[in-house]
Protein backbone atom coordinates (compact mmCIF):
# COMPACT_ATOMS: atom_id res chain seq x y z
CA UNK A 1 -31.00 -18.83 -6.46
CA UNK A 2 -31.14 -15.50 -4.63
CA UNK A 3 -29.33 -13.16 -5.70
CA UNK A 4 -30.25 -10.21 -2.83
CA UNK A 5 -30.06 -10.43 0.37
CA UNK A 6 -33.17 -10.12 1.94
CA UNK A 7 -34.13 -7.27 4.43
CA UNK A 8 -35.51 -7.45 7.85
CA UNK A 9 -39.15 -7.25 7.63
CA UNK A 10 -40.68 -4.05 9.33
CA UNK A 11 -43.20 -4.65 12.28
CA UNK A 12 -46.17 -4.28 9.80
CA UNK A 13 -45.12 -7.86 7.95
CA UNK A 14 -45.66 -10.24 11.00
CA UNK A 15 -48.30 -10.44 13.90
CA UNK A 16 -47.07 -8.78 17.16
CA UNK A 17 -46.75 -11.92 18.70
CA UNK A 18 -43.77 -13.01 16.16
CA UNK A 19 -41.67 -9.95 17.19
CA UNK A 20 -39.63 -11.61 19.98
CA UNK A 21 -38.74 -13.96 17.30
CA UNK A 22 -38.09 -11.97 14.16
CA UNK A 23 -36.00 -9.78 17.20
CA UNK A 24 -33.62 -12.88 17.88
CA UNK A 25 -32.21 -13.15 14.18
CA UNK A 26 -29.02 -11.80 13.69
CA UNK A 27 -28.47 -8.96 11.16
CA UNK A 28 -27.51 -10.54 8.09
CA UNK A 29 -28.72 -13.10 5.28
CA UNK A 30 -31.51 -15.37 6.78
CA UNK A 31 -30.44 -18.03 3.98
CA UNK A 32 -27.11 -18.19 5.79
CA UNK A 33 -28.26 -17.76 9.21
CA UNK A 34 -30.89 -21.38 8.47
CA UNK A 35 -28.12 -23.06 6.99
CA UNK A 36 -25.76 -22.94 9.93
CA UNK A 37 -28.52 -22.59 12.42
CA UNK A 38 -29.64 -26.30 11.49
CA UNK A 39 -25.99 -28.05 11.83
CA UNK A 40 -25.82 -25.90 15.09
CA UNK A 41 -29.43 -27.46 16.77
CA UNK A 42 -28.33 -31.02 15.38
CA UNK A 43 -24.88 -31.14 16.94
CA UNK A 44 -26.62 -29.24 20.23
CA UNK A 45 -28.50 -32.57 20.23
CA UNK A 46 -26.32 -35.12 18.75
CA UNK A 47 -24.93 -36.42 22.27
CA UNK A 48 -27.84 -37.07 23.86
CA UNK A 49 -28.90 -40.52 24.64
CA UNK A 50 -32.50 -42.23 23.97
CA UNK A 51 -33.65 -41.71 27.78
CA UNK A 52 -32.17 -37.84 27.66
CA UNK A 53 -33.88 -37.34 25.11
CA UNK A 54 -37.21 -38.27 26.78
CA UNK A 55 -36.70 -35.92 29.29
CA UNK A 56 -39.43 -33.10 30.47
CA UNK A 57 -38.50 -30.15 32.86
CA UNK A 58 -41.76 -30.45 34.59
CA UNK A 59 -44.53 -32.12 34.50
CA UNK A 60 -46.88 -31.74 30.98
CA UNK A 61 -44.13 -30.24 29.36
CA UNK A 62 -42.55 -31.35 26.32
CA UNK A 63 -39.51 -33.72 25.92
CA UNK A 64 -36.77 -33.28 23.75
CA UNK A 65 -38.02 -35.22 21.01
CA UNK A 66 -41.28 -33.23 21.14
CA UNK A 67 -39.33 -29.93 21.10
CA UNK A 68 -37.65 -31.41 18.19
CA UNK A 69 -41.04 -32.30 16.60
CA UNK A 70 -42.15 -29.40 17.35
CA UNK A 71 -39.29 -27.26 15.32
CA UNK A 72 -40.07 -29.20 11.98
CA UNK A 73 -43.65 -28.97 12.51
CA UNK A 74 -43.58 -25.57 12.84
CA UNK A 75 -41.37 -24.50 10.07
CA UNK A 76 -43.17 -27.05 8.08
CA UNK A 77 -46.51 -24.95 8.24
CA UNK A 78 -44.51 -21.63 8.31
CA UNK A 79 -42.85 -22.52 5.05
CA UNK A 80 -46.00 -22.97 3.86
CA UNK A 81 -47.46 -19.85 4.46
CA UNK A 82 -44.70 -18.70 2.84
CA UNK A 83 -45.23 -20.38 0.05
CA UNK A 84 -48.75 -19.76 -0.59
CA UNK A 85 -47.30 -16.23 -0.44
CA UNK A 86 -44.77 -15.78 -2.47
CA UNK A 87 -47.22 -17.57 -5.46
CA UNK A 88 -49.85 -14.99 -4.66
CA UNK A 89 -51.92 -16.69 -3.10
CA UNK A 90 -53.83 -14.18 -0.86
CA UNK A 91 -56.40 -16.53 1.10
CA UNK A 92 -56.34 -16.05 4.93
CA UNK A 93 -54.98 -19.11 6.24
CA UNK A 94 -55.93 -20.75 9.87
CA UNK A 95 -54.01 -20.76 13.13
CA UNK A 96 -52.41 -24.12 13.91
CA UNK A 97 -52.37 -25.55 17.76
CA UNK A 98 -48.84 -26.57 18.36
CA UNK A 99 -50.08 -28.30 21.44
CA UNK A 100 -52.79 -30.73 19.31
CA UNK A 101 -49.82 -31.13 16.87
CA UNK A 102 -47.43 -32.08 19.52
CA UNK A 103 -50.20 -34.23 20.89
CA UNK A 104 -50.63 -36.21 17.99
CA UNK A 105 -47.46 -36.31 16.55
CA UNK A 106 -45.75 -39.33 18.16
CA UNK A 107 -42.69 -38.11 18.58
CA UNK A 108 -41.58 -39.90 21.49
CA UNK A 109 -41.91 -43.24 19.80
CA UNK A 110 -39.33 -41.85 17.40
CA UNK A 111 -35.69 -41.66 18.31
CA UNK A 112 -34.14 -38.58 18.19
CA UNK A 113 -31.96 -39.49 15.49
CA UNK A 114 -34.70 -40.07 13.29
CA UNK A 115 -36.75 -37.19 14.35
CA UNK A 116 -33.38 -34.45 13.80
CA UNK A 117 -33.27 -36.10 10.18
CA UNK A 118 -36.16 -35.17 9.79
CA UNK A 119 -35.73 -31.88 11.03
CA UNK A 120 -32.71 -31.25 8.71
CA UNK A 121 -34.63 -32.39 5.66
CA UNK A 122 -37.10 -30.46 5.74
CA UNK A 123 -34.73 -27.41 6.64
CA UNK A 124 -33.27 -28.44 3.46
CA UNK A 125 -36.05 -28.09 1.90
CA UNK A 126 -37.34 -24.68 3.34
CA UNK A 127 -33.62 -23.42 2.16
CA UNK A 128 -34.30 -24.53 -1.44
CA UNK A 129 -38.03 -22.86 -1.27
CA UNK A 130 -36.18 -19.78 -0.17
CA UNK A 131 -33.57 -19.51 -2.77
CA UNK A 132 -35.73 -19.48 -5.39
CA UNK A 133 -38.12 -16.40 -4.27
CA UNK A 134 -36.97 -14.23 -6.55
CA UNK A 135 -37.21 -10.17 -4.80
CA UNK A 136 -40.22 -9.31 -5.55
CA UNK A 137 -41.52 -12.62 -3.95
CA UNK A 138 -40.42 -11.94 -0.07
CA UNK A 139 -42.02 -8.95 -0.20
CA UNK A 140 -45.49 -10.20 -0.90
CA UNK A 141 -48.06 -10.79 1.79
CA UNK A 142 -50.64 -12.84 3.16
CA UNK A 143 -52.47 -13.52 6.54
CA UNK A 144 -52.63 -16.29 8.74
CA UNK A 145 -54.34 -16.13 12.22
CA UNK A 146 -55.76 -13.03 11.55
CA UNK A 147 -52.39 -11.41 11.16
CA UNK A 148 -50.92 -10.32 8.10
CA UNK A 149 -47.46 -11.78 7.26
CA UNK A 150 -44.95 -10.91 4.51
CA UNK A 151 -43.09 -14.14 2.66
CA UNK A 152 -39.56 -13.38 4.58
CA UNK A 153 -41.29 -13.04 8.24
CA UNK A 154 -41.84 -16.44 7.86
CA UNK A 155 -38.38 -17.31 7.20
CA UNK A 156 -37.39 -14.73 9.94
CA UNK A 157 -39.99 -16.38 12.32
CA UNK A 158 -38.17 -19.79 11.34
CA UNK A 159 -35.15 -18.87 12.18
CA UNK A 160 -35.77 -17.02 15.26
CA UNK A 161 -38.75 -19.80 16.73
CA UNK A 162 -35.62 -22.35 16.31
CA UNK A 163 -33.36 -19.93 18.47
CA UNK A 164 -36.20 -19.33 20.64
CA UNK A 165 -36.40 -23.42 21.14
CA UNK A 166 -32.32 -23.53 21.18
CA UNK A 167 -32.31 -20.94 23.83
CA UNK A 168 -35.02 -22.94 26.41
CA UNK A 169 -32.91 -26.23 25.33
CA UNK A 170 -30.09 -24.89 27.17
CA UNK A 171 -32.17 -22.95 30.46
CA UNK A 172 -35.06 -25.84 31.19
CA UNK A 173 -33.58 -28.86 29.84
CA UNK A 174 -30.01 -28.15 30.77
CA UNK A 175 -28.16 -28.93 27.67
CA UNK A 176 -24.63 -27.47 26.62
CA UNK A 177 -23.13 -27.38 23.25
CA UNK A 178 -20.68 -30.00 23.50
């Protein structure tokens, strides 16, 4: 388990295009921050019904469930990264099209309850990934996209494309926290 509490990662560690994200984490330990963020999203979502949960603020955008998709998708290949990383692996990695993976995914013949299980386990399994990079290990780097990336820019671009989601939850698809 860590025993540190990782630092923000400087500018340098992520492409430019990850800074609004990195930007949205709180100060503090990103291991915390995931940990609550995940019960937060979940209970954000936990009221809605089958049918709100298909809904899209405008036509060709995503529903709910594909937002939701989307998140563990995401974190799935960012975790990843992460991982490849942190063991030293230094091979430049591809891009990933969220849209093809949103397109192919299938998420709305899921329920949402199935899909934010999903979502949860793999967040639990991202937080046990995390714990055991040991300091030396979020500090290492590889590149993805062209762009380098350190090992905790991924978990800071994790956290902060979940609040990004969270945040367009609440001002295009109209939800409240309950």
């Amino acid at each position: 388990m860590t025993a540190f509490t990782a630092q923000r990662p400087a500018a340098d560690e992520y492409g430019s295009h990850f800074a609004g994200y990195v930007a949205r984490v709180p100060e503090g330990d990103v291991i915390a921050h995931l940990g609550a963020q995940v019960d937060r999203t979940s209970a954000l979502l936990a009221h809605l019904t089958g049918e709100q949960s298909l809904f899209r603020y405008a036509p060709g955008k995503w529903t709910i469930r594909e937002v939701v998709g989307h998140l563990t998708d995401a974190e799935r290949v960012f975790a990843y990264r992460a991982l490849r990383a942190a063991r030293g692996d230094t091979t430049s990695l591809p891009a990933f099209d969220e849209n093809l993976f949103v397109a192919n995914g299938g998420f709305n013949r899921r329920t949402l309850d199935d899909l934010v299980g999903e979502f949860r386990d793999v967040r639990r399994a991202t937080l046990s990934l995390a714990r055991s990079f040991d300091e030396g290990q979020w500090t290492r780097r590889g590149a993805a996209s062209g762009h380098p990336f350190s090992v905790r820019a991924c978990l800071y671009k994790i956290a902060g494309h979940e609040l990004h989601h969270v945040e367009l939850l609440g001002t295009r698809y109209g939800l409240r926290w309950p």
